[in-house]
Protein backbone atom coordinates (compact mmCIF):
# COMPACT_ATOMS: atom_id res chain seq x y z
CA UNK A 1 6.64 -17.26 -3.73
CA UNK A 2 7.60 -13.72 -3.75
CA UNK A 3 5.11 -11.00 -4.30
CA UNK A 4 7.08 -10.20 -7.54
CA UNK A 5 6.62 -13.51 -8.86
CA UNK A 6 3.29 -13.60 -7.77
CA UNK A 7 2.57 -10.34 -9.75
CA UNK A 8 4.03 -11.80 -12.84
CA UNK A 9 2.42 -14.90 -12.78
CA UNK A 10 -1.00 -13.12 -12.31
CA UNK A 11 0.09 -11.78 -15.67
CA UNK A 12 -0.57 -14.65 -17.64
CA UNK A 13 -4.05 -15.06 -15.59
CA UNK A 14 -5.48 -11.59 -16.27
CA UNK A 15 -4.63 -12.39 -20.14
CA UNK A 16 -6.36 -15.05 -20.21
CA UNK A 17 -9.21 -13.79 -18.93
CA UNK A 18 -8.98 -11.25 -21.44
CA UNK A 19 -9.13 -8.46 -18.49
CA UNK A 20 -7.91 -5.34 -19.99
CA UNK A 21 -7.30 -3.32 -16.79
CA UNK A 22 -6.17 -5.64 -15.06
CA UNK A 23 -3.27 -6.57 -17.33
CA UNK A 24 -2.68 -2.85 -18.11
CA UNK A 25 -2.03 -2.62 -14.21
CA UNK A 26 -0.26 -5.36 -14.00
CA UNK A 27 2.08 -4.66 -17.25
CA UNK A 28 2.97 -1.13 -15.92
CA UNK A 29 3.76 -2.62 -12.46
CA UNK A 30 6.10 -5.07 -14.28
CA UNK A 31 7.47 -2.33 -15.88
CA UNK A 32 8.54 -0.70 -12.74
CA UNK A 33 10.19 -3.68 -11.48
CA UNK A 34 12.62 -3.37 -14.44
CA UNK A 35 13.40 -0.21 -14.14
CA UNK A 36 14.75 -1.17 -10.73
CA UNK A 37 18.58 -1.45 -10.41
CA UNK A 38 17.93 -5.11 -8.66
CA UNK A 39 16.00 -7.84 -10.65
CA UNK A 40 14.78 -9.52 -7.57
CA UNK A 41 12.88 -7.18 -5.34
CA UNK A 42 12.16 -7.97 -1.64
CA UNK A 43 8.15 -7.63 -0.73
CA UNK A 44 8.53 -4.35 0.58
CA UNK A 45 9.98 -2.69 -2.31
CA UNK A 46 7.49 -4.33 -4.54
CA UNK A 47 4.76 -2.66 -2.05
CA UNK A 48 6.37 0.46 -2.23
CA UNK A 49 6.62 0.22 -5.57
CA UNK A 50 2.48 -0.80 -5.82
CA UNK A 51 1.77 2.62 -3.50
CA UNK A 52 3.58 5.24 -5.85
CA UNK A 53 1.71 4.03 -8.81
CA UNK A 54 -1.80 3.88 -7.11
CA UNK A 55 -0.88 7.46 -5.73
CA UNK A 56 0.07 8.95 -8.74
CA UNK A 57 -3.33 7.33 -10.12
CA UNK A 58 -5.16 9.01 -7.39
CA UNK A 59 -3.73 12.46 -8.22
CA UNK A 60 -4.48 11.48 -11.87
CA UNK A 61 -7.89 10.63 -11.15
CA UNK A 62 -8.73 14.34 -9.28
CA UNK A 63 -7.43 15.98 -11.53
CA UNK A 64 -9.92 14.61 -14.43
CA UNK A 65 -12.32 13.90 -12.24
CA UNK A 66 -12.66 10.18 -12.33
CA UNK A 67 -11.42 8.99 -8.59
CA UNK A 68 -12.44 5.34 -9.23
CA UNK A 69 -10.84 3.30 -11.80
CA UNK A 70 -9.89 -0.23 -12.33
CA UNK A 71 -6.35 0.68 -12.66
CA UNK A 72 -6.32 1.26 -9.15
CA UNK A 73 -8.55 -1.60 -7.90
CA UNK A 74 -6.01 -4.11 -9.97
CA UNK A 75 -2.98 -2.88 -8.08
CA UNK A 76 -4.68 -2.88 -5.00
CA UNK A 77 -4.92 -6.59 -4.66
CA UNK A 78 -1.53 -6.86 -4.23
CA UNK A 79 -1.40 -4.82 -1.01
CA UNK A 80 -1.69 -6.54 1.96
CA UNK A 81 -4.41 -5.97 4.10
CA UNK A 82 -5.07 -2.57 6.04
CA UNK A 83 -4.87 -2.86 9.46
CA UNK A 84 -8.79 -0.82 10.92
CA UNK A 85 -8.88 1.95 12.73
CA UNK A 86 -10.46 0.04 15.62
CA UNK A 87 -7.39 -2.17 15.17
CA UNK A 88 -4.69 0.60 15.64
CA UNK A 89 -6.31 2.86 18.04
CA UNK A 90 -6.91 -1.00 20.12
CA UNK A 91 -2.94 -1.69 19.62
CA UNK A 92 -2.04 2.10 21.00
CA UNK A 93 -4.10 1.73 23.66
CA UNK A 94 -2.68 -1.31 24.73
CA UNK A 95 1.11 -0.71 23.66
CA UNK A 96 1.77 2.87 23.92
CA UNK A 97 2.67 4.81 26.91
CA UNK A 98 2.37 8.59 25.70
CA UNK A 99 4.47 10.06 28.99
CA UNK A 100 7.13 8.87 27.11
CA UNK A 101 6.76 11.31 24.29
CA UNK A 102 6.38 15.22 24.11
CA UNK A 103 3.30 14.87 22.12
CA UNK A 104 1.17 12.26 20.84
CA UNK A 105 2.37 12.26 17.01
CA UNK A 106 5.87 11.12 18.49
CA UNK A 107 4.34 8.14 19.03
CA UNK A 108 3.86 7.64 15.31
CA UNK A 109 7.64 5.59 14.95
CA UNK A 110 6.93 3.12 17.31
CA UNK A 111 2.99 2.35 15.71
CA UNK A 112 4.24 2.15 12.23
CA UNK A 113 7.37 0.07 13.00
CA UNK A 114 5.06 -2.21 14.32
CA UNK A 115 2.40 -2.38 11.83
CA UNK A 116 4.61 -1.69 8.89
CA UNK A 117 2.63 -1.90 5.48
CA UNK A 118 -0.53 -3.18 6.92
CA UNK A 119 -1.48 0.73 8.21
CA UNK A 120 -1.49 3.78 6.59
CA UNK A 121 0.40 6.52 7.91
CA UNK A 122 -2.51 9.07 7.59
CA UNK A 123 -5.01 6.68 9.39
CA UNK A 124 -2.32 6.50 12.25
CA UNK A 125 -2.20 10.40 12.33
CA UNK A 126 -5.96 10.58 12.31
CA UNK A 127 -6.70 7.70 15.53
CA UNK A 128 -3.93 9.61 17.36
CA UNK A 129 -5.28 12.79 16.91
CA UNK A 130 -8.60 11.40 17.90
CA UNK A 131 -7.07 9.90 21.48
């Protein structure tokens, strides 16, 4: 089952369970899927897709004040899991040969291609800079 599908399906769930923010999250997410020029949208782009709205929450939210919301927590189910620092900077160490690069931040292709999703490019920055 796609993560699309998935996300639609959990619409019916949240309704049921008569869980207001999470159906508002999951509505508006469902509403960027159509405004998508394909109908069927790989994993990635549906994680993509997932990110933009929780950012644009996030700026939202420090703007007004209010950082935490529900909103945010709903869509973030649907991410996969974040890979730990302790996880990357273990992975670096054991993959990454920095004489290859100029400078340590060049190394940031070759980490993200291999974590993909599952790290945040900011955490990434943040263990290198801390090697």
């Amino acid at each position: 089952m796609t993560l699309q599908q998935l996300v639609k399906d959990e619409l019916t769930v949240a309704m049921k369970a008569k869980d207001k923010a999470k159906t508002g999250a999951i509505r508006n997410l469902i509403g960027e899927f159509q405004r998508q020029p394909e109908k069927e949208l790989s994993d990635d782009q549906v994680i993509n897709i997932i990110k933009k709205l929780i950012k644009a929450e996030k700026v939202l939210g420090a703007a007004s004040g209010n950082e935490d919301s529900a909103y945010i927590a709903a869509l973030e189910e649907y991410l996969p899991k974040q890979a730990s620092e302790e996880e990357i900077k273990e992975w670096i160490t054991a993959n990454i040969n920095f004489d290859e690069f100029g400078n340590k931040m060049q190394a940031m292709r070759p980490i993200m291609t291999h974590f993909g999703s599952s790290a945040d490019g900011n955490t990434v920055k943040k263990v290198l800079q801390e090697l």
